[in-house]
PDB file of N, CA and C in Angstrom:
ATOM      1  N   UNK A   1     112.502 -99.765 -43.464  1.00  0.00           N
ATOM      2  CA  UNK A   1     112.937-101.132 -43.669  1.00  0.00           C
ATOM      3  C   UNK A   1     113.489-101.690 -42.355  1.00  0.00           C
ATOM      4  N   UNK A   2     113.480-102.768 -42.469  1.00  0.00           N
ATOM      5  CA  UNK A   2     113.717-103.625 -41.313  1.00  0.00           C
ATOM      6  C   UNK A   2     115.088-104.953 -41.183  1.00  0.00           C
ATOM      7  N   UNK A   3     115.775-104.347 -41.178  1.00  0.00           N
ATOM      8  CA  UNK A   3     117.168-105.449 -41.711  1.00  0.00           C
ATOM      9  C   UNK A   3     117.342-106.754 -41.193  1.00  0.00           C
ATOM     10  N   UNK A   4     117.618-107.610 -41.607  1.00  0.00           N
ATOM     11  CA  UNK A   4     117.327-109.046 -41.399  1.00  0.00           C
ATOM     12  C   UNK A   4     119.008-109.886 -41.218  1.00  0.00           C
ATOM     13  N   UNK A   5     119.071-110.510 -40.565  1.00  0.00           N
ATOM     14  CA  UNK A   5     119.912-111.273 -40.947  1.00  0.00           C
ATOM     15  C   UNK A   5     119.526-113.175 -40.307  1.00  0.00           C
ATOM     16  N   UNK A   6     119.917-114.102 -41.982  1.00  0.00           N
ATOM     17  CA  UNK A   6     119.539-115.136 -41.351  1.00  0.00           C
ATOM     18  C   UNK A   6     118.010-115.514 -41.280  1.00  0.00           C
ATOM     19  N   UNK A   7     116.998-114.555 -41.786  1.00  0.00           N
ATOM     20  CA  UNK A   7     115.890-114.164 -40.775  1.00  0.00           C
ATOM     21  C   UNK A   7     115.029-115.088 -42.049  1.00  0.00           C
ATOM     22  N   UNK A   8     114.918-115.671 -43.065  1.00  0.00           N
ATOM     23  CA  UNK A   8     113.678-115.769 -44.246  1.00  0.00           C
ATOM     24  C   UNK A   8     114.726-116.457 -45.019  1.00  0.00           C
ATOM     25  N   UNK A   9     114.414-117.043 -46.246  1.00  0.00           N
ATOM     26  CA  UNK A   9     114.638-117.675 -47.610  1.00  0.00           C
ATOM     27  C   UNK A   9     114.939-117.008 -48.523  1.00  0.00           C
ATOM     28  N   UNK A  10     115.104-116.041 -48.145  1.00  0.00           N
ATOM     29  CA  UNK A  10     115.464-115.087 -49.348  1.00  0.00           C
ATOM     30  C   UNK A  10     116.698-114.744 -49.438  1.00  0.00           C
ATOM     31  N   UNK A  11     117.344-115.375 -48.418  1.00  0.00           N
ATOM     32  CA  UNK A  11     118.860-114.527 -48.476  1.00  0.00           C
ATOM     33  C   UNK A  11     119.643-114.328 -46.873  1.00  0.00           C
ATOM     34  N   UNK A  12     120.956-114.935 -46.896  1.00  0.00           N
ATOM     35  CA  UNK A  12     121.710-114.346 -45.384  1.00  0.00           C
ATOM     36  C   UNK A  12     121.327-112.841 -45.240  1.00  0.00           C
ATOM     37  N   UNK A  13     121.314-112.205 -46.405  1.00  0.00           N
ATOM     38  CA  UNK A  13     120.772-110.678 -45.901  1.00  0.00           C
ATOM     39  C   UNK A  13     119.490-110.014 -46.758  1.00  0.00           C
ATOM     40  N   UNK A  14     118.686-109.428 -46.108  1.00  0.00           N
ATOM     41  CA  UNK A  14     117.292-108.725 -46.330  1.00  0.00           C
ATOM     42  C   UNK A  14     116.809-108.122 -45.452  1.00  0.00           C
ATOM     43  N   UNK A  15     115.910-106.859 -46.080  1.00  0.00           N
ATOM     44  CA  UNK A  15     115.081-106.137 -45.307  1.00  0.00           C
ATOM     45  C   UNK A  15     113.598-106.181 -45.861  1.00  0.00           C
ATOM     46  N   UNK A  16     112.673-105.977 -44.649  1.00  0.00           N
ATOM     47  CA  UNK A  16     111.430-106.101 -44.598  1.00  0.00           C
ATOM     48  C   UNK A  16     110.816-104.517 -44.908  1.00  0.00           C
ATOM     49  N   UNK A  17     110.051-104.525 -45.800  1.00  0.00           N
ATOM     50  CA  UNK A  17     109.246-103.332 -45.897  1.00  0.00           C
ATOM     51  C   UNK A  17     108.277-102.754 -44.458  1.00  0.00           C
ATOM     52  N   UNK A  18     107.913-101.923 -43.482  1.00  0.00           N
ATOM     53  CA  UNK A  18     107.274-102.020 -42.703  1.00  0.00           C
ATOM     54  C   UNK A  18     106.618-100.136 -42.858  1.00  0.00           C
ATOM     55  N   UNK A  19     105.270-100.388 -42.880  1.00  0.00           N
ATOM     56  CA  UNK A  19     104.515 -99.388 -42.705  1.00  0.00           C
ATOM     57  C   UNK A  19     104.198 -98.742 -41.459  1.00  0.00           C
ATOM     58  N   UNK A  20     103.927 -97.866 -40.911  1.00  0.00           N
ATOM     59  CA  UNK A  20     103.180 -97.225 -40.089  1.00  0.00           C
ATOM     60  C   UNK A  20     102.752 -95.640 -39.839  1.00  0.00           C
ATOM     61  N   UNK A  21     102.203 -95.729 -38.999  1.00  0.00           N
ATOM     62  CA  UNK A  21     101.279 -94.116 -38.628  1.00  0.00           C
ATOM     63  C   UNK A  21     102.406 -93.581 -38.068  1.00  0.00           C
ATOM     64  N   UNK A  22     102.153 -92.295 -37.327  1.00  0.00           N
ATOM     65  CA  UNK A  22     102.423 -91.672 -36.313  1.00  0.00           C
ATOM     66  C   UNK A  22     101.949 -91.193 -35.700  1.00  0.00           C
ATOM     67  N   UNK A  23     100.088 -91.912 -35.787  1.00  0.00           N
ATOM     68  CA  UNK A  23      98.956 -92.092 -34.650  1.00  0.00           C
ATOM     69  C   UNK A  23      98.369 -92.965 -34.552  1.00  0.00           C
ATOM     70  N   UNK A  24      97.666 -93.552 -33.679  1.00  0.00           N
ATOM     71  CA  UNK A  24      96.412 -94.304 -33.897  1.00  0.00           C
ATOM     72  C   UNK A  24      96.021 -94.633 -35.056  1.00  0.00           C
ATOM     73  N   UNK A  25      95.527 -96.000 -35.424  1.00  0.00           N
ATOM     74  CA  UNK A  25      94.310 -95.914 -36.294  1.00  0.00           C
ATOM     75  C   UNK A  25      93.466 -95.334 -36.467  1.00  0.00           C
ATOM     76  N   UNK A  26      92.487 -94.858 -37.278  1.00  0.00           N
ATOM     77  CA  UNK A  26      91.680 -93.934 -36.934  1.00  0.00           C
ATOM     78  C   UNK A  26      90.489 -94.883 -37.434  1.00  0.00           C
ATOM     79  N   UNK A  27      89.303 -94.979 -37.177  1.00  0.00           N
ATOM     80  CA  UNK A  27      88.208 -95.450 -37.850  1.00  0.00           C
ATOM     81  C   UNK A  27      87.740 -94.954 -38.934  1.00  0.00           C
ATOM     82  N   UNK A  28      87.481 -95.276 -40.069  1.00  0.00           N
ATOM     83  CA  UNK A  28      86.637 -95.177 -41.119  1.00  0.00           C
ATOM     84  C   UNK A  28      87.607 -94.422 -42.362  1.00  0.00           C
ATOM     85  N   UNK A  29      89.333 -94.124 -41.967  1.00  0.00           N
ATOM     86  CA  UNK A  29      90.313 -93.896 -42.778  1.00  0.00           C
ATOM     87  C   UNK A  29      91.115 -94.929 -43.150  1.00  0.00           C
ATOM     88  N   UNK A  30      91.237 -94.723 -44.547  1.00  0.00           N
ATOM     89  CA  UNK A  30      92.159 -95.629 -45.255  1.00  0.00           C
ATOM     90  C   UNK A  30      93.013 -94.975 -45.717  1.00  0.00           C
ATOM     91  N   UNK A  31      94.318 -96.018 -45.553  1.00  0.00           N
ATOM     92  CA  UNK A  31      96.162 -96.315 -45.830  1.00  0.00           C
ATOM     93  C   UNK A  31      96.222 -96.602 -46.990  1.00  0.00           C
ATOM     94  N   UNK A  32      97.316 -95.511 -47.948  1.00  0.00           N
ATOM     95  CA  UNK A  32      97.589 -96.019 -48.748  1.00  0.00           C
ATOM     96  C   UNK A  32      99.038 -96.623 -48.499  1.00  0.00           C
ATOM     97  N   UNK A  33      99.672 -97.660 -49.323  1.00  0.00           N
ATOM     98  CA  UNK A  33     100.754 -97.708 -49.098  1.00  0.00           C
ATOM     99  C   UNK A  33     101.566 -98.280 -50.064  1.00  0.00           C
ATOM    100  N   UNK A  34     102.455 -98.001 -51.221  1.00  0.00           N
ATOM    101  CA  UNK A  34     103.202 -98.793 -52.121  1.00  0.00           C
ATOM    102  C   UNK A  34     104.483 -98.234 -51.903  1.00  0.00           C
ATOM    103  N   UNK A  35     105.059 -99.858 -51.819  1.00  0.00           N
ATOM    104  CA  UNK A  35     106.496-100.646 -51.980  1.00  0.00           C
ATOM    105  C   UNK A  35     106.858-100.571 -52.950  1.00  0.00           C
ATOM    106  N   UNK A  36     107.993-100.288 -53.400  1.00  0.00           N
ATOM    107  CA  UNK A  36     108.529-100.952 -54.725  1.00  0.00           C
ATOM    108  C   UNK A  36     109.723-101.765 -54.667  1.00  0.00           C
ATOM    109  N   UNK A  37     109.820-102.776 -55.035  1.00  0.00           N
ATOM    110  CA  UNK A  37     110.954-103.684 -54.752  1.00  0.00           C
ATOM    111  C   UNK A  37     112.173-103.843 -55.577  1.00  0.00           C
ATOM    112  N   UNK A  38     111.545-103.207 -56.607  1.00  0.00           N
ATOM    113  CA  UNK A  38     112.626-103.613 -57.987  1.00  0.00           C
ATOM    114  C   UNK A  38     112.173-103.658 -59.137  1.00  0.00           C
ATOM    115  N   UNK A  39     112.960-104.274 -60.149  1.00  0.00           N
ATOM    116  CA  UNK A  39     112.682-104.886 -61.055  1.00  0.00           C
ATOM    117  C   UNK A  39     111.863-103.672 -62.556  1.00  0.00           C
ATOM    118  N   UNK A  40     111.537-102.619 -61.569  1.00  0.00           N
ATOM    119  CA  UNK A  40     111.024-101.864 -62.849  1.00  0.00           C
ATOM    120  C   UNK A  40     111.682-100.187 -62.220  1.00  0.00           C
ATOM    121  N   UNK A  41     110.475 -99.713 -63.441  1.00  0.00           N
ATOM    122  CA  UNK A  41     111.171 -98.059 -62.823  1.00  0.00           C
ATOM    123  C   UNK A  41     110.256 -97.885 -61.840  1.00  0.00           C
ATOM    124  N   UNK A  42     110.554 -97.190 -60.676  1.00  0.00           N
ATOM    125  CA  UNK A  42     109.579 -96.517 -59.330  1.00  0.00           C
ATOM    126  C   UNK A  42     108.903 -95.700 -60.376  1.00  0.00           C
ATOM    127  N   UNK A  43     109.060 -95.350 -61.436  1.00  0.00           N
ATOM    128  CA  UNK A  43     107.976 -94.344 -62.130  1.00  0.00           C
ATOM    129  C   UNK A  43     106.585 -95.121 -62.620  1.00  0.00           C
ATOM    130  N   UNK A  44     106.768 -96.170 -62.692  1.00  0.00           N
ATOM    131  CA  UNK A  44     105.380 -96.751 -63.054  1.00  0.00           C
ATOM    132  C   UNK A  44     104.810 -97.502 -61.484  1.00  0.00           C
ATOM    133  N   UNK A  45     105.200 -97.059 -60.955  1.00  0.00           N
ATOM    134  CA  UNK A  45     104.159 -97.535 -59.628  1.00  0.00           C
ATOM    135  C   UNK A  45     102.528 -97.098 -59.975  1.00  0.00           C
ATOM    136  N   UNK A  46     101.583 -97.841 -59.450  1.00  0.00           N
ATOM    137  CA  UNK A  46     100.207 -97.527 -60.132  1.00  0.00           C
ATOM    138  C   UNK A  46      99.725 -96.111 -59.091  1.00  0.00           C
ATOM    139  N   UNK A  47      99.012 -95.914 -60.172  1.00  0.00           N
ATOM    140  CA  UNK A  47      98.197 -94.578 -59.132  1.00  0.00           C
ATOM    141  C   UNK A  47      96.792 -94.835 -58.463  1.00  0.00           C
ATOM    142  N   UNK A  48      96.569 -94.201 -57.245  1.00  0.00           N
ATOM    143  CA  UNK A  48      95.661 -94.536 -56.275  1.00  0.00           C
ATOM    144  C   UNK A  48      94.879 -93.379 -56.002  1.00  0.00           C
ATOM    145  N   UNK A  49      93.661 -93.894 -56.003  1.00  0.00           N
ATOM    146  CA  UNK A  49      93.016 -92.568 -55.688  1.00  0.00           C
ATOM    147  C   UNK A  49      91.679 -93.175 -54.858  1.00  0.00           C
ATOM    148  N   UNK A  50      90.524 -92.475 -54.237  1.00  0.00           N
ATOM    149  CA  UNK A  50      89.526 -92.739 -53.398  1.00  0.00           C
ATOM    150  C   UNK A  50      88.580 -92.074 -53.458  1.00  0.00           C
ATOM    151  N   UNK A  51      87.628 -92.688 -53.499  1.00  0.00           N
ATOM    152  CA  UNK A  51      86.187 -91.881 -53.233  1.00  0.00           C
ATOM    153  C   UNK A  51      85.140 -92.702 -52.727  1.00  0.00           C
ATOM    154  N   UNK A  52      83.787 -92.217 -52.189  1.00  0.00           N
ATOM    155  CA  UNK A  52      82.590 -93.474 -51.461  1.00  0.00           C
ATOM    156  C   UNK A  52      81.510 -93.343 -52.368  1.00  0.00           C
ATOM    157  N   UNK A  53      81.040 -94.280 -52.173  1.00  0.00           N
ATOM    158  CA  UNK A  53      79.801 -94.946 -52.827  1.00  0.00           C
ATOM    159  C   UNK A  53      79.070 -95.227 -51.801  1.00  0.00           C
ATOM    160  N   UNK A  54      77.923 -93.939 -51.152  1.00  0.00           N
ATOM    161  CA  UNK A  54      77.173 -94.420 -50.462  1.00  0.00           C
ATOM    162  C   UNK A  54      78.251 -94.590 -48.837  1.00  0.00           C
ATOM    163  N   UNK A  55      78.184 -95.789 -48.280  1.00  0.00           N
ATOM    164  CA  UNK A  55      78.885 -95.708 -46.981  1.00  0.00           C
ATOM    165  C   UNK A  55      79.909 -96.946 -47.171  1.00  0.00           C
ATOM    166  N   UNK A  56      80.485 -96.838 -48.510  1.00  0.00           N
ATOM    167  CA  UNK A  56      81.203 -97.838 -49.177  1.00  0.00           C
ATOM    168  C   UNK A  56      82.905 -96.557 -49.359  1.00  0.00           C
ATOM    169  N   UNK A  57      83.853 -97.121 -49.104  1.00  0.00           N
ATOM    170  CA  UNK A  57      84.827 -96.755 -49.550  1.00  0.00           C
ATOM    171  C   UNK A  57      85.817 -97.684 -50.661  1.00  0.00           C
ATOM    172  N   UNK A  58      86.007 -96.522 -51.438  1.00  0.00           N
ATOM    173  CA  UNK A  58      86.498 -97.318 -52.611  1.00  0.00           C
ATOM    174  C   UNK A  58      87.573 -96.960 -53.550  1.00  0.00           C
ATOM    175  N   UNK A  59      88.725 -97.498 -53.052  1.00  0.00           N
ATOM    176  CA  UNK A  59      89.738 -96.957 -53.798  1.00  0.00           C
ATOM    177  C   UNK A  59      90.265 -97.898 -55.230  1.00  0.00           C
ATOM    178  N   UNK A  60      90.119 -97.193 -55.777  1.00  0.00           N
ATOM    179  CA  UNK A  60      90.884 -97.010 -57.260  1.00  0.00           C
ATOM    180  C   UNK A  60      92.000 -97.128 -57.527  1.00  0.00           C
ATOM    181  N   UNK A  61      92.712 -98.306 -58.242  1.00  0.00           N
ATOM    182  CA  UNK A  61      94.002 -98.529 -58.510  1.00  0.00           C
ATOM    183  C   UNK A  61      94.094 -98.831 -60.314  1.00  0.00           C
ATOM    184  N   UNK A  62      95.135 -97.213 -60.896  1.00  0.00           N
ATOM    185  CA  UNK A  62      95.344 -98.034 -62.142  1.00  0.00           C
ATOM    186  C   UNK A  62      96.907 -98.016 -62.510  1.00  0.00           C
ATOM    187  N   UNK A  63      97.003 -99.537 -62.870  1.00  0.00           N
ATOM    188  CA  UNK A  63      98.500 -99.680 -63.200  1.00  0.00           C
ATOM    189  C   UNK A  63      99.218 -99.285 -64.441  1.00  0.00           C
ATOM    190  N   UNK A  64     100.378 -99.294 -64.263  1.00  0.00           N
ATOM    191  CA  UNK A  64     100.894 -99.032 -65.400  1.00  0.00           C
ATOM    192  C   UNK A  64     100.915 -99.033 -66.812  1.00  0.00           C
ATOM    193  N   UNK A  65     100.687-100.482 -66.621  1.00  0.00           N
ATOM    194  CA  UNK A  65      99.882-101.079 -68.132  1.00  0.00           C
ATOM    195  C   UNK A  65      98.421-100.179 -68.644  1.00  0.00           C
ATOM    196  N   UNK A  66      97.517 -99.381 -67.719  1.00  0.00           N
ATOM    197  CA  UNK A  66      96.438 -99.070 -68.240  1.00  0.00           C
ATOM    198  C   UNK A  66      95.464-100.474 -66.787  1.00  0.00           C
ATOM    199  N   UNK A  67      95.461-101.263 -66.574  1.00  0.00           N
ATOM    200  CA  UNK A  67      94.811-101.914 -66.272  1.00  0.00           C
ATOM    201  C   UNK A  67      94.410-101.424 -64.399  1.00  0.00           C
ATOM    202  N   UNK A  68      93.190-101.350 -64.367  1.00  0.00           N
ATOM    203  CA  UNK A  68      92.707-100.710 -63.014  1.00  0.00           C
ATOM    204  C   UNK A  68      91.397-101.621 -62.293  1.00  0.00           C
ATOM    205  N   UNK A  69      91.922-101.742 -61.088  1.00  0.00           N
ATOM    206  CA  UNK A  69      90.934-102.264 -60.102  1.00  0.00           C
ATOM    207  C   UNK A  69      90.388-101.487 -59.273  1.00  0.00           C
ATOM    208  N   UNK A  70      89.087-101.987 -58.657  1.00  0.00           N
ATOM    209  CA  UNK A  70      88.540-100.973 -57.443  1.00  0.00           C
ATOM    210  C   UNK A  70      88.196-101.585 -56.313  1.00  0.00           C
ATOM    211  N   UNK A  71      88.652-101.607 -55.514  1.00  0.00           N
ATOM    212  CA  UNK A  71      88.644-102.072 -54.068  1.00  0.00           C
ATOM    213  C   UNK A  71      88.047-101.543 -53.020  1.00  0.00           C
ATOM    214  N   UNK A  72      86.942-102.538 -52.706  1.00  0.00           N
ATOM    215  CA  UNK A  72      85.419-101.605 -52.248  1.00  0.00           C
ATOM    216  C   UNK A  72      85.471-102.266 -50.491  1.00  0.00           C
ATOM    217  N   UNK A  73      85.532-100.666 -49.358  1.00  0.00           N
ATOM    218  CA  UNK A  73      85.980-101.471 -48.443  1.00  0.00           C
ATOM    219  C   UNK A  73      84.398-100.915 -47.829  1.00  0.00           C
ATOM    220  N   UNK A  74      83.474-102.136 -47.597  1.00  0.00           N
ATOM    221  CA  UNK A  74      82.219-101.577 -46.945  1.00  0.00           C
ATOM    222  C   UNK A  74      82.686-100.899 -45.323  1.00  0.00           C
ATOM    223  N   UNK A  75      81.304-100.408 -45.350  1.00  0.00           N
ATOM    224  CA  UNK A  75      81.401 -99.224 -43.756  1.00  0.00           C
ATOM    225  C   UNK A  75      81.191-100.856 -42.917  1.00  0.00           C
ATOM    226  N   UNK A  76      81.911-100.092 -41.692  1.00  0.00           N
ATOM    227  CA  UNK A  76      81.994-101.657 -40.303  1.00  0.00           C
ATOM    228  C   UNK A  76      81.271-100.768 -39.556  1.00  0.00           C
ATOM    229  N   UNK A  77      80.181-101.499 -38.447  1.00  0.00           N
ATOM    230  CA  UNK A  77      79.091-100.903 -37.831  1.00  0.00           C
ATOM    231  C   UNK A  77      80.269-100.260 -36.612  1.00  0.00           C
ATOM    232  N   UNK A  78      80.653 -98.952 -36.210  1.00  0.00           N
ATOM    233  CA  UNK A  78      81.693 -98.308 -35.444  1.00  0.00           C
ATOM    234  C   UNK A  78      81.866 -99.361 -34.200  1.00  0.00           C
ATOM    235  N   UNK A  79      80.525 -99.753 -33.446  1.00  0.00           N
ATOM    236  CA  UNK A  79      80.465-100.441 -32.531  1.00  0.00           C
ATOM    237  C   UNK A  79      81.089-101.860 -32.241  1.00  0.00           C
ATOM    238  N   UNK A  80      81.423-102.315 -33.836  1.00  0.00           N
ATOM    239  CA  UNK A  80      81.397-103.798 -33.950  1.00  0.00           C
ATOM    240  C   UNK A  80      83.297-103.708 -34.502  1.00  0.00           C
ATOM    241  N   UNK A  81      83.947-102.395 -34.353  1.00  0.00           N
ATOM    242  CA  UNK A  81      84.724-101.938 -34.758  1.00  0.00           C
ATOM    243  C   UNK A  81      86.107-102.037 -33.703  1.00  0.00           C
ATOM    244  N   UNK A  82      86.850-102.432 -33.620  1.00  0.00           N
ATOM    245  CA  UNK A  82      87.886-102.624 -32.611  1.00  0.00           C
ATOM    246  C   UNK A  82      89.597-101.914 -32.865  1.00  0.00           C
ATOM    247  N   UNK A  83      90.105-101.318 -32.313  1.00  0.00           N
ATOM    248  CA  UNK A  83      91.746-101.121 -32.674  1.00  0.00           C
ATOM    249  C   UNK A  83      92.526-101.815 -32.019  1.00  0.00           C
ATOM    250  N   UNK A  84      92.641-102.882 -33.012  1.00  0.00           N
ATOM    251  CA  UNK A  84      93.371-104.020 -32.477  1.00  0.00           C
ATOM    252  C   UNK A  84      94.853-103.707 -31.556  1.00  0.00           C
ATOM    253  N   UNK A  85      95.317-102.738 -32.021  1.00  0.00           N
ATOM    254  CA  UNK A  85      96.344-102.335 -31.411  1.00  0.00           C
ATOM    255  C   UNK A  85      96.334-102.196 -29.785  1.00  0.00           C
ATOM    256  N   UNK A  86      94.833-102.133 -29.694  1.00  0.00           N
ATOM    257  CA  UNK A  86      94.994-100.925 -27.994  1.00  0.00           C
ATOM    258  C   UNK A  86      93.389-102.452 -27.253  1.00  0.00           C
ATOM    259  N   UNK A  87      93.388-103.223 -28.545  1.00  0.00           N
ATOM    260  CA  UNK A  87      92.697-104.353 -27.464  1.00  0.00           C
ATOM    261  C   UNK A  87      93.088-105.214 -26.431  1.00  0.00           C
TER     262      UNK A  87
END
């Protein structure tokens, strides 16, 4: 977290959720990442899982309720591929 003061609408005081590695990006790997902010139990955070379709990656999210999406991240041609970080 990232402590705030003054900083957003939400409040003289708040913190920012902030993700990261402790490498590089890597090409053709995917981040999972859940926040929980409140409001319920951290026990129903949804579950995530992954697998490919072909040169399709596609992770699987089902929530608490039972209700599940799949989030299909197509392959990027490596070449046409950049780490924005180190551009």
């Amino acid at each position: 977290m990232v402590p705030g003061a003054d900083s957003n609408a939400l409040g003289a005081a708040s913190a920012t959720p902030v993700v990261r590695t402790d490498g590089p990006v890597a090409y053709g790997t995917l981040h999972v990442a859940l926040v929980h902010l409140g409001g319920s139990d951290p026990a129903a955070l949804p579950r995530v899982t992954t697998r490919a379709e072909g040169t399709t990656l596609v992770a699987d999210v089902t929530w608490a309720d039972g209700a599940q999406d799949a989030i299909r991240l197509p392959a990027v041609e490596k070449e046409a591929w950049k780490d924005q970080h180190r551009a």
